[in-house]
Protein backbone atom coordinates (compact mmCIF):
# COMPACT_ATOMS: atom_id res chain seq x y z
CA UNK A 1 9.67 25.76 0.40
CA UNK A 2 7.38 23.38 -0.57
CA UNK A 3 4.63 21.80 2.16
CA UNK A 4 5.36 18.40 2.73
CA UNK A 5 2.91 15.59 4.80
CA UNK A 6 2.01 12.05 4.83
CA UNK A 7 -1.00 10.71 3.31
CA UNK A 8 -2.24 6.68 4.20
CA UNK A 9 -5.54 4.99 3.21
CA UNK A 10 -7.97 3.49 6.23
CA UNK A 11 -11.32 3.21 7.48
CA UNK A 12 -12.81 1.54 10.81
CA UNK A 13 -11.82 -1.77 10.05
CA UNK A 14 -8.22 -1.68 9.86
CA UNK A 15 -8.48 1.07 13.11
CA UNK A 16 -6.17 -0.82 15.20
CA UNK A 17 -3.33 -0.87 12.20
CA UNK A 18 -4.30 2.73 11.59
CA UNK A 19 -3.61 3.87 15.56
CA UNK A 20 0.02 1.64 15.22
CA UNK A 21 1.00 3.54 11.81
CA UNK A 22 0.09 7.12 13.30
CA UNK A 23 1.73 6.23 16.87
CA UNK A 24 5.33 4.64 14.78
CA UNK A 25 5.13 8.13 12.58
CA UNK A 26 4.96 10.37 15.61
CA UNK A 27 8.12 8.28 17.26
CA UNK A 28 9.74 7.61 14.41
CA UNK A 29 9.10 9.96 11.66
CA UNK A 30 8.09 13.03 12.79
CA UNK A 31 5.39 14.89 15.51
CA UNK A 32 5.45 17.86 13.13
CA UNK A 33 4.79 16.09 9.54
CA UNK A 34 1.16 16.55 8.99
CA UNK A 35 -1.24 13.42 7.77
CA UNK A 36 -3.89 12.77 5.89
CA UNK A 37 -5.99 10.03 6.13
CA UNK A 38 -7.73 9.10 2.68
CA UNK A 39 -10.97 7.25 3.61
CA UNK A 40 -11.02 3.67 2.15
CA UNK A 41 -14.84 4.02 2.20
CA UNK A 42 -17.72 6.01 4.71
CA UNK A 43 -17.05 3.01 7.83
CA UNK A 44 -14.78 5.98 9.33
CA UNK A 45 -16.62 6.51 13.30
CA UNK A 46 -13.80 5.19 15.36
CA UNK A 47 -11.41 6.85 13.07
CA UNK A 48 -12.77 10.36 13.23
CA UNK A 49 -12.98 9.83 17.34
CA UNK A 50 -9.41 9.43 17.07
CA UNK A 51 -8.82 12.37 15.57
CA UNK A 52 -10.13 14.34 18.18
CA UNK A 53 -6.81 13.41 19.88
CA UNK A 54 -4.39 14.35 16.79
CA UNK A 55 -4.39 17.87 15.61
CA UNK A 56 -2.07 17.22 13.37
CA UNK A 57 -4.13 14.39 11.62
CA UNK A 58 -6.62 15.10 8.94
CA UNK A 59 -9.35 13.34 7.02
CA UNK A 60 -9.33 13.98 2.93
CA UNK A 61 -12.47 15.38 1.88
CA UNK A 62 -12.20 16.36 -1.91
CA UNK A 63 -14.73 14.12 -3.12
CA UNK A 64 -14.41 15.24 -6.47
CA UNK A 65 -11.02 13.41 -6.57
CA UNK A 66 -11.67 10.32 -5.30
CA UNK A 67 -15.12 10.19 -7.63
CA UNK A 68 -12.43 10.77 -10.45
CA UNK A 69 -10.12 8.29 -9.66
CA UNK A 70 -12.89 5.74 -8.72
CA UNK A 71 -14.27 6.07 -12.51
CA UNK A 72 -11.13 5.96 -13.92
CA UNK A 73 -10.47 2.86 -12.06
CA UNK A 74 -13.81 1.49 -13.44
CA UNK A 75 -13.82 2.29 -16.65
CA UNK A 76 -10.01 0.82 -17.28
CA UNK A 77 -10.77 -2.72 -15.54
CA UNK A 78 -13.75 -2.77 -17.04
CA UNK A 79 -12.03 -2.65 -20.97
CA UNK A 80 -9.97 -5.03 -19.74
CA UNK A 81 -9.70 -8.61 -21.12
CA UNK A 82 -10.42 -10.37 -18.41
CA UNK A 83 -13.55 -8.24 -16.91
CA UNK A 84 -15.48 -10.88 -19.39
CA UNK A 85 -13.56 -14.03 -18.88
CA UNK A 86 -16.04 -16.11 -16.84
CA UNK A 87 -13.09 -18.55 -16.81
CA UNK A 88 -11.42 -16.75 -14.24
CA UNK A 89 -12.20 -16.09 -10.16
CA UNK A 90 -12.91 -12.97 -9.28
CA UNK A 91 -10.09 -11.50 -6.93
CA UNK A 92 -11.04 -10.47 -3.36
CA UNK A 93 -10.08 -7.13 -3.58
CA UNK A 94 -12.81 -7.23 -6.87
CA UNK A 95 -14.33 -3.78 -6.48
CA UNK A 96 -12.58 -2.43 -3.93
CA UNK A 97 -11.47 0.97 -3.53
CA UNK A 98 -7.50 1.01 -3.00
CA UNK A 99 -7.36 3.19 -6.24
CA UNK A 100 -8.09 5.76 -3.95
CA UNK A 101 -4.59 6.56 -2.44
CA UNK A 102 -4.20 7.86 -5.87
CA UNK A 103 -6.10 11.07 -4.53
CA UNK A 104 -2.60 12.18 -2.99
CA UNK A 105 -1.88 13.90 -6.90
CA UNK A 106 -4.73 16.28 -6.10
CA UNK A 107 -4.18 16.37 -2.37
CA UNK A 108 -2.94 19.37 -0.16
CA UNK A 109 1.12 18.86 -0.06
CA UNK A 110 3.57 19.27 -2.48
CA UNK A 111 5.39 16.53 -1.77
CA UNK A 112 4.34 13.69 0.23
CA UNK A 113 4.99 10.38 1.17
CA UNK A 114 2.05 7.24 1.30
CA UNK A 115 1.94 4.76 3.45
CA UNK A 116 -0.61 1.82 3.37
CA UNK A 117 -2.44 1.27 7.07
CA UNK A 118 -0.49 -2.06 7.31
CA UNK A 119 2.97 -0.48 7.67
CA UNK A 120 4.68 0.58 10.82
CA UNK A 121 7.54 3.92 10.08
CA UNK A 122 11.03 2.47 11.31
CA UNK A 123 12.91 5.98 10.25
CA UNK A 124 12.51 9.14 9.06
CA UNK A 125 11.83 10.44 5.90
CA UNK A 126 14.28 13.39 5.01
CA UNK A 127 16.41 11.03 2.20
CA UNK A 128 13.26 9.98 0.99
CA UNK A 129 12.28 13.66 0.50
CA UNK A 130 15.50 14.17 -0.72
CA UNK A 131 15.41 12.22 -3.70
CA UNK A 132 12.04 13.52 -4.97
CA UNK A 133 14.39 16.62 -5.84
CA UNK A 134 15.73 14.56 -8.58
CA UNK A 135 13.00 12.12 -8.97
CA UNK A 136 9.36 12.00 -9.80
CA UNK A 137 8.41 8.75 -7.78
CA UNK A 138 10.10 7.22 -4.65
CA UNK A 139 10.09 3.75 -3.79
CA UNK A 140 11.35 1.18 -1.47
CA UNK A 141 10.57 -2.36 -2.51
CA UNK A 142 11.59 -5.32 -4.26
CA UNK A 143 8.22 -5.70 -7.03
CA UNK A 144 10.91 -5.62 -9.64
CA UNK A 145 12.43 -9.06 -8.89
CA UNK A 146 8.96 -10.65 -9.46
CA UNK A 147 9.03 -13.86 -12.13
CA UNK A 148 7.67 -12.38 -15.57
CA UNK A 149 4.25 -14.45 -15.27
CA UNK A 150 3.62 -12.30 -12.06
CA UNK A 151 5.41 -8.33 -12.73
CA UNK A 152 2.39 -5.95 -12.47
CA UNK A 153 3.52 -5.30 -16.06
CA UNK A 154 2.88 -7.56 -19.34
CA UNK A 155 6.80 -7.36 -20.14
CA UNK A 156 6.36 -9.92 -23.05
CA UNK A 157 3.49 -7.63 -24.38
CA UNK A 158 4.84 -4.45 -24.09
CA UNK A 159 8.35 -5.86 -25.70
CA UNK A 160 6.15 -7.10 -29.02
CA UNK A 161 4.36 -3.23 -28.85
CA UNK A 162 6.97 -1.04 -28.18
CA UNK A 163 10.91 -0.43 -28.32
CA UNK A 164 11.22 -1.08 -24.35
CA UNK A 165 13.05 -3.89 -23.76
CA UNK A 166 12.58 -5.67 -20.19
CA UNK A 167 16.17 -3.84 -19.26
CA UNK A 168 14.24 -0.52 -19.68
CA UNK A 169 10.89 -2.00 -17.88
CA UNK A 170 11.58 -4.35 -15.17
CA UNK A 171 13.64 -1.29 -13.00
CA UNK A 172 10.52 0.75 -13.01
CA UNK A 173 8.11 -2.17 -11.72
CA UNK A 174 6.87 -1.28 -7.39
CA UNK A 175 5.05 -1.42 -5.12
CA UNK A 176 2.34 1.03 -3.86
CA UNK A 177 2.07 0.55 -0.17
CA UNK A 178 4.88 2.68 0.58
CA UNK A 179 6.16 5.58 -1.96
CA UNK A 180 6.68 9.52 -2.11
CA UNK A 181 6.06 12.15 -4.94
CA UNK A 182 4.52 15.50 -5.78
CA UNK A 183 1.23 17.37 -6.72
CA UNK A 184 0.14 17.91 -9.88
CA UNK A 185 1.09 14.52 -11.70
CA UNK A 186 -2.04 12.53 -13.26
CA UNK A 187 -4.11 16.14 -14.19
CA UNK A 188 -7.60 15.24 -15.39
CA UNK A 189 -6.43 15.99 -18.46
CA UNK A 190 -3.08 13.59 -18.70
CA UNK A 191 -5.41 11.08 -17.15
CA UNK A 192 -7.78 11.18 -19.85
CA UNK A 193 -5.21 10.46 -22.15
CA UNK A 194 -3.82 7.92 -20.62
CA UNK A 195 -7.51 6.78 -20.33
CA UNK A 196 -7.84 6.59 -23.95
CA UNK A 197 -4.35 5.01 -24.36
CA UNK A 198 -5.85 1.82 -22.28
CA UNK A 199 -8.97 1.77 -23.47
CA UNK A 200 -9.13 2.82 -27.04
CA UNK A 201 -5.36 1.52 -28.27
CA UNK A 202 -5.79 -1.52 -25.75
CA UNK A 203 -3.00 -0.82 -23.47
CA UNK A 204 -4.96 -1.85 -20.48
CA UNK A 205 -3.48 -5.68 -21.86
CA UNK A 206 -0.04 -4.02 -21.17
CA UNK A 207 -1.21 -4.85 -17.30
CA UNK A 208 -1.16 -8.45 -16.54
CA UNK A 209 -3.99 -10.27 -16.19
CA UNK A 210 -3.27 -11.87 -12.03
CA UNK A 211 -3.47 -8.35 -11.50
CA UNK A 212 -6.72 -7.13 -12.40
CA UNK A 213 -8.35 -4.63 -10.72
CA UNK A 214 -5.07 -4.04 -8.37
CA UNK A 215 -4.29 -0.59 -7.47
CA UNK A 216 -0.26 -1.64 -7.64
CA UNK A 217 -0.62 -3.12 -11.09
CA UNK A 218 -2.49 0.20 -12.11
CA UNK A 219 -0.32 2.39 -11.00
CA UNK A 220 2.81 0.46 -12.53
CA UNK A 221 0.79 1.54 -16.10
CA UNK A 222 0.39 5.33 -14.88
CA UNK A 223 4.12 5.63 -13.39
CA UNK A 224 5.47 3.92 -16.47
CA UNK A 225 3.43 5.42 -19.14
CA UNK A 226 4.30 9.26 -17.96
CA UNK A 227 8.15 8.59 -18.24
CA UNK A 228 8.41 10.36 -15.44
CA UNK A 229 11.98 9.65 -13.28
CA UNK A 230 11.17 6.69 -10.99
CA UNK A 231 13.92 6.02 -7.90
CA UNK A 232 13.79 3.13 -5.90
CA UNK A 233 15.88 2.39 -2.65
CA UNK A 234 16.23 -1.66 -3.47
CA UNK A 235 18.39 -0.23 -6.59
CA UNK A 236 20.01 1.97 -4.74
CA UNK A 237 24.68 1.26 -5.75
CA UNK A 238 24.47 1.96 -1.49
CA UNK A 239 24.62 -1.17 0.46
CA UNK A 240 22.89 0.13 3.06
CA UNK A 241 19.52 1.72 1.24
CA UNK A 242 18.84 -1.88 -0.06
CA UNK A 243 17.09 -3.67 3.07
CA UNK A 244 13.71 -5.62 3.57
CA UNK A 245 10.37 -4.31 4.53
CA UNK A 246 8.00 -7.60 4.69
CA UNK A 247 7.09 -8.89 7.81
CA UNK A 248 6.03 -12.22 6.69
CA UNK A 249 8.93 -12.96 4.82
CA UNK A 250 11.86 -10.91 5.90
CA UNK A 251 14.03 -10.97 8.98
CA UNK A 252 15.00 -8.18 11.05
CA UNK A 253 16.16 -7.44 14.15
CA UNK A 254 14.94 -5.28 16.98
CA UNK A 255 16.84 -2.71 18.82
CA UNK A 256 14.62 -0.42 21.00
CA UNK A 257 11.60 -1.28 19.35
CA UNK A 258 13.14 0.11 16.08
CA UNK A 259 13.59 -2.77 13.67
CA UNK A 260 16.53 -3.58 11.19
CA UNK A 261 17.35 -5.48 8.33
CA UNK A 262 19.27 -8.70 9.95
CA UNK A 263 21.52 -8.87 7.67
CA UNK A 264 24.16 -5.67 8.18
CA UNK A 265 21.56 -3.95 11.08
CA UNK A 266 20.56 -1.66 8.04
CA UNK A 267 17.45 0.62 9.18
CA UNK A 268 14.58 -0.32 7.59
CA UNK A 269 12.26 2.58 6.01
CA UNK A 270 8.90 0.43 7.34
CA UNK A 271 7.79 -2.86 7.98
CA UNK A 272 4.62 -3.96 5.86
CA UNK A 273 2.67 -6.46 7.58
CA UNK A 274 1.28 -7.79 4.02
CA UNK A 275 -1.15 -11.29 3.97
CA UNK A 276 -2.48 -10.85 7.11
CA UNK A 277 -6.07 -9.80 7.75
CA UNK A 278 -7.31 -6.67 9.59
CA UNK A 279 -9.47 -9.69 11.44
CA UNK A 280 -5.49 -10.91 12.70
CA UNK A 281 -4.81 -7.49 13.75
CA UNK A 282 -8.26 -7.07 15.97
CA UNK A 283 -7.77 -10.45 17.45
CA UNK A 284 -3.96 -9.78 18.56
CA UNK A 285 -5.75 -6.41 20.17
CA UNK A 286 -8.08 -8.64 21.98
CA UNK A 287 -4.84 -11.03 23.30
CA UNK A 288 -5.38 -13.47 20.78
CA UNK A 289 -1.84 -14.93 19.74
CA UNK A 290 -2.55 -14.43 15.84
CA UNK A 291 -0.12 -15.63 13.76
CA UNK A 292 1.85 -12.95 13.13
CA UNK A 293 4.91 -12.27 12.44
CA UNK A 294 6.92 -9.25 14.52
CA UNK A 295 3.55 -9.49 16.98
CA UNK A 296 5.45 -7.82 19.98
CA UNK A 297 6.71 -4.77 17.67
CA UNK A 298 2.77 -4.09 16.40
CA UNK A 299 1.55 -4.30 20.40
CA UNK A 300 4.15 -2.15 21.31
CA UNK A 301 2.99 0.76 18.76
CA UNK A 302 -0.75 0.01 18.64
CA UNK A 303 -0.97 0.94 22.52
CA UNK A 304 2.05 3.11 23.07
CA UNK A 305 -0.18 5.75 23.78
CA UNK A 306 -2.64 3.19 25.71
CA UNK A 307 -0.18 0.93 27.69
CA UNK A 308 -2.92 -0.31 30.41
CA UNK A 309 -5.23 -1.27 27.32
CA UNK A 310 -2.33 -3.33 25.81
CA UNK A 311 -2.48 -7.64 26.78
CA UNK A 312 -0.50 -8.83 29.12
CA UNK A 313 -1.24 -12.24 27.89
CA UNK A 314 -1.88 -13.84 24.33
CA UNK A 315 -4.02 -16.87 24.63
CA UNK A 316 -4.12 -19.03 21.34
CA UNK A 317 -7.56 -20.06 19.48
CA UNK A 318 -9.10 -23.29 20.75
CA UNK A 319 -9.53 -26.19 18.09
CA UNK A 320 -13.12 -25.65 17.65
CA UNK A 321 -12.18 -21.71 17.05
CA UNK A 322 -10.33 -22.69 14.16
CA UNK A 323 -11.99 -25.40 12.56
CA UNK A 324 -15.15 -22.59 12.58
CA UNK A 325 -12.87 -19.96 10.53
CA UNK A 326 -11.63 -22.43 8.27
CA UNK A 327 -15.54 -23.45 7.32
CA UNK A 328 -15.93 -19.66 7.53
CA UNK A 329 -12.98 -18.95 4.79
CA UNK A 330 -13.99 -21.89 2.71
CA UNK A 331 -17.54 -20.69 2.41
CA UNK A 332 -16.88 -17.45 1.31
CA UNK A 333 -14.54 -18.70 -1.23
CA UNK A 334 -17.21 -20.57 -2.35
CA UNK A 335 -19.62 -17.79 -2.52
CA UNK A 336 -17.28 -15.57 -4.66
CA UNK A 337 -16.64 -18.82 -7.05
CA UNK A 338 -20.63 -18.92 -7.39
CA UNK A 339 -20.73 -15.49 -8.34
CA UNK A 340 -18.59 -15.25 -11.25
């Protein structure tokens, strides 16, 4: 039978999303599934002190992977049109090292399923496990409905290359913050092809250009490019696998502090907790009331384990509080304009 775990991506700064993910697994997933935490970078002190409190929680250490992946990440934006347009601003996540939840193809489970740190586990996984024994790649999200100027994929481009038609791509555009598959894929030696594919024949233009240097528009290249089966739950001809997972967007309802889709009380797979800051997340710790969405669901799973540490208040930010972020926001903005 093959070994099967859970893999997310975190480091000290996104601790208190980190502790809610592991604490909605254990309730809601499973207590037996083991995890792996890939480290976003070496900030990981708080995280490895919680550890000493989950045996069943591990830290990735194959640095040899995530070296690979990091280079390969590199050396693909970096042939990229728009690494040498000085026309255009720099994303935030410029740099960064998401690319590295790509380390699960080397990793220690057969099959496995990812979730980013800013996800809480609704259900369990078994039908999601279930349909890697017919599929390659699992999803659950709705990436595919994006407007053409904004798919992770150059449709247009890849129309005027190729014999795909947008019928044949548009199914296979995702997400990456939540999806399941198995060891093995993306070898060093398929990646180097695919390596030379981008860079030499210039199919690193087949990714669109608002997402450069993305992890999700990178990995909609490398899932579409193998050709290997892709499955994704928002496609599903079953009413009830088709349900919502954003938090700032979607609504649900909550029964039990489980939450489901509003519409039809589907259960929801996870909620992702995308646009807001790990900086939110601390602050709503501290009893700030952030603006969040689904606040009271987070609280409940970041101190289920540490009720007496959990507010039993949230005072909002004073004027002055705000106006000081807002300078604080504008002048980093500012900063990363100045550096391009």
């Amino acid at each position: 039978m093959p070994s099967q775990g859970i893999y997310t991506l975190a480091n000290d700064v996104v601790y208190d999303q980190l502790v809610a993910l592991l604490n909605s697994i254990e309730s809601n997933v499973s207590s037996d599934l083991p995890i792996c935490i890939i480290p976003y970078d070496d900030r990981l002190d708080k995280v490895k002190q919680e550890l000493k409190n989950r045996p069943n929680v591990s830290i990735f250490e194959n640095q040899e992977s995530i070296e690979r992946w990091e280079n390969f990440a590199d050396a693909v934006w970096s042939a990229h049109s728009r690494a040498n347009d000085s026309k255009m601003t720099r994303p935030k996540w410029y740099k960064g090292h998401l690319q590295r939840k790509f380390v699960t193809f080397d990793g220690e489970f057969d099959e496995f399923v990812f979730y980013e740190a800013d996800n809480l586990a609704m259900k369990p996984v078994e039908g999601v496990f279930n349909q890697l024994q017919k599929y390659d790649f699992v999803f659950d999200d709705w990436e595919h409905r994006k407007a053409t100027p904004f798919a992770a994929l150059n449709i247009p481009l890849i129309e005027e290359s190729t014999s795909y038609r947008e019928a044949d791509i548009r199914p296979t555009i995702h997400d990456a913050s939540f999806f399941a598959s198995k060891k093995g894929f993306f070898s060093p030696y398929e990646l180097e092809i695919l390596k030379e594919k981008l860079i030499q024949q210039k199919e690193v233009e087949w990714i669109n250009k608002i997402g450069w240097w993305d992890d999700v528009f990178l990995f909609n290249y490398l899932t579409f490019r193998c050709d290997r089966p892709i499955y994704n739950f928002t496609l599903s001809p079953n009413g009830q696998d088709r349900t919502g997972n954003c938090a700032d967007t979607d609504p649900f309802v909550e029964i039990n502090n489980i939450l489901y889709n509003e519409q039809g009380l589907k259960p929801i797979h996870r909620i992702h907790y995308m646009n807001y800051s790990s900086k939110d997340f601390a602050r709503l710790c501290q009893g700030e009331d952030a603006d969040i969405r689904y606040k009271e669901i987070f609280l409940y799973y970041r101190f289920l384990k540490q009720p007496e540490l959990k507010p039993t208040q949230l005072i909002p930010p004073n004027s002055l509080t705000k106006l000081n972020r807002f300078l604080q926001k504008a002048s980093q903005k500012i900063s990363r304009t100045l550096a391009n």
